[in-house]
Protein backbone atom coordinates (compact mmCIF):
# COMPACT_ATOMS: atom_id res chain seq x y z
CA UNK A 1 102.52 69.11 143.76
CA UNK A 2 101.03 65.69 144.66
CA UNK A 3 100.60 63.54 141.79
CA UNK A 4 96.99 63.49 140.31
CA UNK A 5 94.48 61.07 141.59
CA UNK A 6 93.73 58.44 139.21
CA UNK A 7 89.83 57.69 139.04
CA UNK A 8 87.57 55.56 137.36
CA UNK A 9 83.73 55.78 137.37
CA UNK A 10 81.58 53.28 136.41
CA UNK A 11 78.40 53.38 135.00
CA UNK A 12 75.97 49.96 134.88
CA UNK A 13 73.34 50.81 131.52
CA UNK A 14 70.72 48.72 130.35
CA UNK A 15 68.19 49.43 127.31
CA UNK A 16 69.30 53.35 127.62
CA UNK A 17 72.03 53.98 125.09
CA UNK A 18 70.82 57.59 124.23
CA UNK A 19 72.11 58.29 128.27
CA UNK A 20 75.59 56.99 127.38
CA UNK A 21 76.00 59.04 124.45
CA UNK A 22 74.23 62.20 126.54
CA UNK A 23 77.02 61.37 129.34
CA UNK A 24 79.55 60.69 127.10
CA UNK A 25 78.82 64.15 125.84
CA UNK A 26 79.28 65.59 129.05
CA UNK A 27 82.23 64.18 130.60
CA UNK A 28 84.04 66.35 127.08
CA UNK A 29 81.57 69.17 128.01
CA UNK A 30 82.86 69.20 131.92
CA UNK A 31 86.58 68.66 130.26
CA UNK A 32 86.52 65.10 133.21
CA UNK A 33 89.95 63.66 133.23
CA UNK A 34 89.06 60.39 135.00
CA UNK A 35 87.94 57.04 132.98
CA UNK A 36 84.70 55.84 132.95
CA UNK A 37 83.75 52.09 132.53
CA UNK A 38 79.77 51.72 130.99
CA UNK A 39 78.98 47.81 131.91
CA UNK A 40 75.87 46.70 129.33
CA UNK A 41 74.20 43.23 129.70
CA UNK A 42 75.39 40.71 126.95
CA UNK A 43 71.52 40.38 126.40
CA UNK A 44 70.65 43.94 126.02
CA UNK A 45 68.56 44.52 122.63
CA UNK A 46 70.31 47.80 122.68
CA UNK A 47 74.18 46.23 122.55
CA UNK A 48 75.26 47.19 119.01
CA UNK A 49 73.49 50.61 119.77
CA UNK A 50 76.24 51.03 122.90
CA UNK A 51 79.11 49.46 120.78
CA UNK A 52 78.77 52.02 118.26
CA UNK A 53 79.16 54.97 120.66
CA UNK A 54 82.07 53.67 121.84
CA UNK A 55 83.85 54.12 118.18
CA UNK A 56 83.78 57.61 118.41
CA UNK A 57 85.52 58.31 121.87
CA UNK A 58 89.19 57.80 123.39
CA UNK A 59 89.84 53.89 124.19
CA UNK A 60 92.14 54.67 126.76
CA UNK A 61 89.81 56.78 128.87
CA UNK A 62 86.34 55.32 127.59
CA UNK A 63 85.42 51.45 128.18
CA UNK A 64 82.95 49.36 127.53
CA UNK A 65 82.25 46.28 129.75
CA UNK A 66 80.16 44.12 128.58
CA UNK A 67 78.79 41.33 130.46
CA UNK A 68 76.04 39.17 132.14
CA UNK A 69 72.95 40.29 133.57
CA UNK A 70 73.92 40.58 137.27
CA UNK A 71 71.91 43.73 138.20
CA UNK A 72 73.25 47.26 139.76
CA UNK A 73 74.35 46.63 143.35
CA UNK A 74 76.14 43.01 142.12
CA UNK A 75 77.72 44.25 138.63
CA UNK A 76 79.63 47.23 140.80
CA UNK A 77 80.50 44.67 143.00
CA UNK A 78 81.49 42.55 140.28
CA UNK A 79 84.01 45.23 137.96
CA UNK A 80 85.01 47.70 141.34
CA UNK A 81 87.46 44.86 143.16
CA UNK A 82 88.88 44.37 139.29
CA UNK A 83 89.87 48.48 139.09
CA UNK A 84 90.38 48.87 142.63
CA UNK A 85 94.21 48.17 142.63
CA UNK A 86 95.50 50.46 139.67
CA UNK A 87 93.12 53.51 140.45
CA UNK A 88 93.15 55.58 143.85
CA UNK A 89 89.54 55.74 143.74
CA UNK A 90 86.25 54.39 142.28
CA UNK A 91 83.06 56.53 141.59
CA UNK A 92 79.54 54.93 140.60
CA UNK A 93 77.11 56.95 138.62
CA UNK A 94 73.93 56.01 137.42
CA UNK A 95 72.94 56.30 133.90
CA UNK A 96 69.97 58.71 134.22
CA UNK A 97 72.95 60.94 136.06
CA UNK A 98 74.64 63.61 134.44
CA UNK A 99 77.69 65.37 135.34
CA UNK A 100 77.19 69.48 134.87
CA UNK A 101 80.37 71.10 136.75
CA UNK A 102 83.57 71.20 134.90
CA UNK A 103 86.12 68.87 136.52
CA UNK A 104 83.79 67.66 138.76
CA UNK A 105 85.71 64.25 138.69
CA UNK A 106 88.94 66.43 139.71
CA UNK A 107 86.72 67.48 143.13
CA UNK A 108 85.41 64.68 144.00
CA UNK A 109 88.42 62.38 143.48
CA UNK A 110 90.21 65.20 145.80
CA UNK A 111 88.18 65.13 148.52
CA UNK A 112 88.64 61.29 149.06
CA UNK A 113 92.23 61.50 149.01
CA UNK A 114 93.71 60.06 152.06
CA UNK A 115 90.72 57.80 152.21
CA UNK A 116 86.62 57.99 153.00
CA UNK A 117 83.75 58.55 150.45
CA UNK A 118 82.36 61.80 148.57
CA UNK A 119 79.58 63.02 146.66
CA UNK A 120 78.26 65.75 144.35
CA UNK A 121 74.76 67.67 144.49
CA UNK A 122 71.82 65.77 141.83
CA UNK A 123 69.92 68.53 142.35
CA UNK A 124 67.31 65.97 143.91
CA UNK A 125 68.42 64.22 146.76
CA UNK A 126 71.27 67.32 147.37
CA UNK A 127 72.98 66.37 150.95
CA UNK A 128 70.44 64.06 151.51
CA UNK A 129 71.95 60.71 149.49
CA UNK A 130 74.94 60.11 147.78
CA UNK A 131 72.68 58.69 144.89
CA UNK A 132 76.32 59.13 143.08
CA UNK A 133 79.14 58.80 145.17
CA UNK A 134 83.29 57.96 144.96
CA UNK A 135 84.92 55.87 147.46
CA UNK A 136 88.32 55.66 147.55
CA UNK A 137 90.10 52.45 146.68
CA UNK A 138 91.38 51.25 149.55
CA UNK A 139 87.91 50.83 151.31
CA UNK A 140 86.54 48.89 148.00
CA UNK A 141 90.19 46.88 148.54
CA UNK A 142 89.82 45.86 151.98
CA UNK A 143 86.19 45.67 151.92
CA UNK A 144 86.66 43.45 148.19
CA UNK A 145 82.76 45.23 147.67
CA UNK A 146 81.52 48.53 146.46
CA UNK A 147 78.02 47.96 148.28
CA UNK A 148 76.78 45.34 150.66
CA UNK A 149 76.18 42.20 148.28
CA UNK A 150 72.45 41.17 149.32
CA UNK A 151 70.70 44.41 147.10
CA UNK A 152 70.11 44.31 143.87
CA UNK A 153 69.63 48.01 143.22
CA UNK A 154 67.97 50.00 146.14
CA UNK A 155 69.31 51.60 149.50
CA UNK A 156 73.03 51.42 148.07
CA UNK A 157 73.37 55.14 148.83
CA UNK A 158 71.93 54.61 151.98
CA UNK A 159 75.15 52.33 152.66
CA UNK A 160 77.44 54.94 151.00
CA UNK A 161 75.92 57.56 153.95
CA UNK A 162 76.28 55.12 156.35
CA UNK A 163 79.84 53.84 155.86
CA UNK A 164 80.74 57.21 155.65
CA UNK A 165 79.59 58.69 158.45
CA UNK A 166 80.88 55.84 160.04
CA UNK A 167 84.50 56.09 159.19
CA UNK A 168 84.26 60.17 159.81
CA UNK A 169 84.86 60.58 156.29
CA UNK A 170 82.14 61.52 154.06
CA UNK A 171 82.18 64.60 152.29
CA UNK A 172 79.35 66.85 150.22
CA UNK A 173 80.34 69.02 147.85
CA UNK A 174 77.16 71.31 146.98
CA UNK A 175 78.69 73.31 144.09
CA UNK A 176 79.66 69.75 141.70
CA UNK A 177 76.90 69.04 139.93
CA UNK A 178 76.03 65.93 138.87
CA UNK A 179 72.42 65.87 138.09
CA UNK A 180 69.81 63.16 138.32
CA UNK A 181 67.17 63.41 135.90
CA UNK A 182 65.14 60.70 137.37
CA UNK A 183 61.20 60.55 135.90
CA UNK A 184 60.63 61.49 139.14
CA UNK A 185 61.39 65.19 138.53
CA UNK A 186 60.11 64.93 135.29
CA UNK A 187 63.51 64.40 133.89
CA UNK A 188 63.04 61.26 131.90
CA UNK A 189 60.39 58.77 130.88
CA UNK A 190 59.07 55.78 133.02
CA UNK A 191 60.16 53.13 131.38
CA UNK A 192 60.00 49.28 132.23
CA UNK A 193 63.58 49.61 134.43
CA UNK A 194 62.20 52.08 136.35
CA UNK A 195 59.02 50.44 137.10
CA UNK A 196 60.97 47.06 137.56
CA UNK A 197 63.32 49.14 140.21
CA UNK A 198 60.92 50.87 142.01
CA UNK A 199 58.08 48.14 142.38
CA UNK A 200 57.74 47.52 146.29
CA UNK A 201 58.56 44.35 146.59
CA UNK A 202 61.73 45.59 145.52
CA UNK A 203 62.00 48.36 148.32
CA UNK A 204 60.84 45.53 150.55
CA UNK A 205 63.75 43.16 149.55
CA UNK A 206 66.32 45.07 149.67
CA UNK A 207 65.33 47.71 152.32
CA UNK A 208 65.71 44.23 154.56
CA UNK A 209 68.71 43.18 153.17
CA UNK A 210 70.28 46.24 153.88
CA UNK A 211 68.87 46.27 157.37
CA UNK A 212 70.36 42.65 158.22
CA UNK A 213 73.75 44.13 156.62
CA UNK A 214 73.66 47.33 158.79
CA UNK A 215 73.05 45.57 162.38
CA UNK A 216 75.52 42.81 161.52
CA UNK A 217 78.09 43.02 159.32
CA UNK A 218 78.48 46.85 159.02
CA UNK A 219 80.11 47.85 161.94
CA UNK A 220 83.09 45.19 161.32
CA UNK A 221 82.99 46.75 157.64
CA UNK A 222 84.00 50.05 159.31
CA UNK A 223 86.43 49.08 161.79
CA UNK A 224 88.37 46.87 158.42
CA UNK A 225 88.76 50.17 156.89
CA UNK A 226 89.84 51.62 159.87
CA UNK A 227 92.32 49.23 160.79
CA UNK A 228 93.82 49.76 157.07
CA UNK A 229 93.95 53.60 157.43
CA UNK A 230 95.26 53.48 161.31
């Protein structure tokens, strides 16, 4: 058969090591094959809490990044380009996500082979957002960006739909789980990330940053890709 698809997914924490170890727990639980990379802020009060899970698991599968403060949307932007050449695809998942399907990372990194984006079911947004998604490398290659570079944290999956629809290659895949236990649902506590994510201005910012990115610079995104996979 083919030779497996080599995946990496990272994760961007702050202040939320108990997460880590709960995901960390369930990449062994879902037996997930791919590596993950968790980036922390070097000014996290919760560092040596993150350092210490990372004693306990398999170096060459589990990393820790650690670096400045550069928010969500810039930090993937920041370590995707860096894995995108030695991995044939790159998945983002959010901290307060947790992977429930075994080999879910084995499905998803199939269904972007050949190129285009994919995403599981978080049992919130379902087919609605890819509010976890994998891209495969050649788009975050040719595109040097895993999201459009003027957001700090919102409407990134609102990209990830678009781009993907746009290249005619974005696939759900209802039956991998990988839930979102947002406060929201009742699935985790507010704390002061959430309310510092979901204030309006913040919607306001970067719901027009991503519109500005959409009417100009996204269509020329798509036909890049598309001139790499013709």
């Amino acid at each position: 058969g083919s030779p497996a698809m080599r995946s990496v997914w990272i994760c961007p924490s702050r202040n939320r090591p108990a997460n880590i170890a709960r995901l960390l727990d369930a990449c062994d639980d879902t037996r997930a094959q791919s590596d993950l990379v968790v980036a922390v802020d070097d000014d996290d009060d919760q560092l040596a809490a993150y350092r210490e899970l990372f004693n306990d698991v398999d170096p060459s599968q589990f990393h820790l990044v650690v670096g400045p403060r550069l928010r969500l949307g810039p930090t993937l932007n920041y370590i995707a380009p860096q894995y995108a050449g030695d991995y044939d695809a790159i998945g983002f998942l959010g901290d307060d996500h947790i992977p429930r399907t075994p080999r879910w990372d084995e499905y998803l990194g199939l269904a972007v082979q050949g190129g285009g984006l994919a995403y599981g079911n978080d049992l919130l947004q379902g087919a609605n957002l890819a509010t976890a998604v994998i891209q495969s490398a050649d788009i975050v290659r040719t595109l040097n960006q895993f999201c459009p570079p003027g957001q700090t944290h919102l409407y990134l999956d609102n990209y990830w739909m678009d781009l993907g629809r746009g290249l005619g290659r974005l696939t759900y895949l209802p039956d991998v789980i990988l839930e979102h236990a947002h406060y929201i649902v009742g699935k985790a506590e507010q704390d002061a990330l959430y309310q510092e994510v979901n204030a309006p201005g913040m919607y306001t910012r970067d719901g027009e940053a991503y519109a500005r990115y959409r009417e100009n610079q996204l269509p020329d995104d798509i036909a890049a890709v598309q001139a790499v996979w013709a």
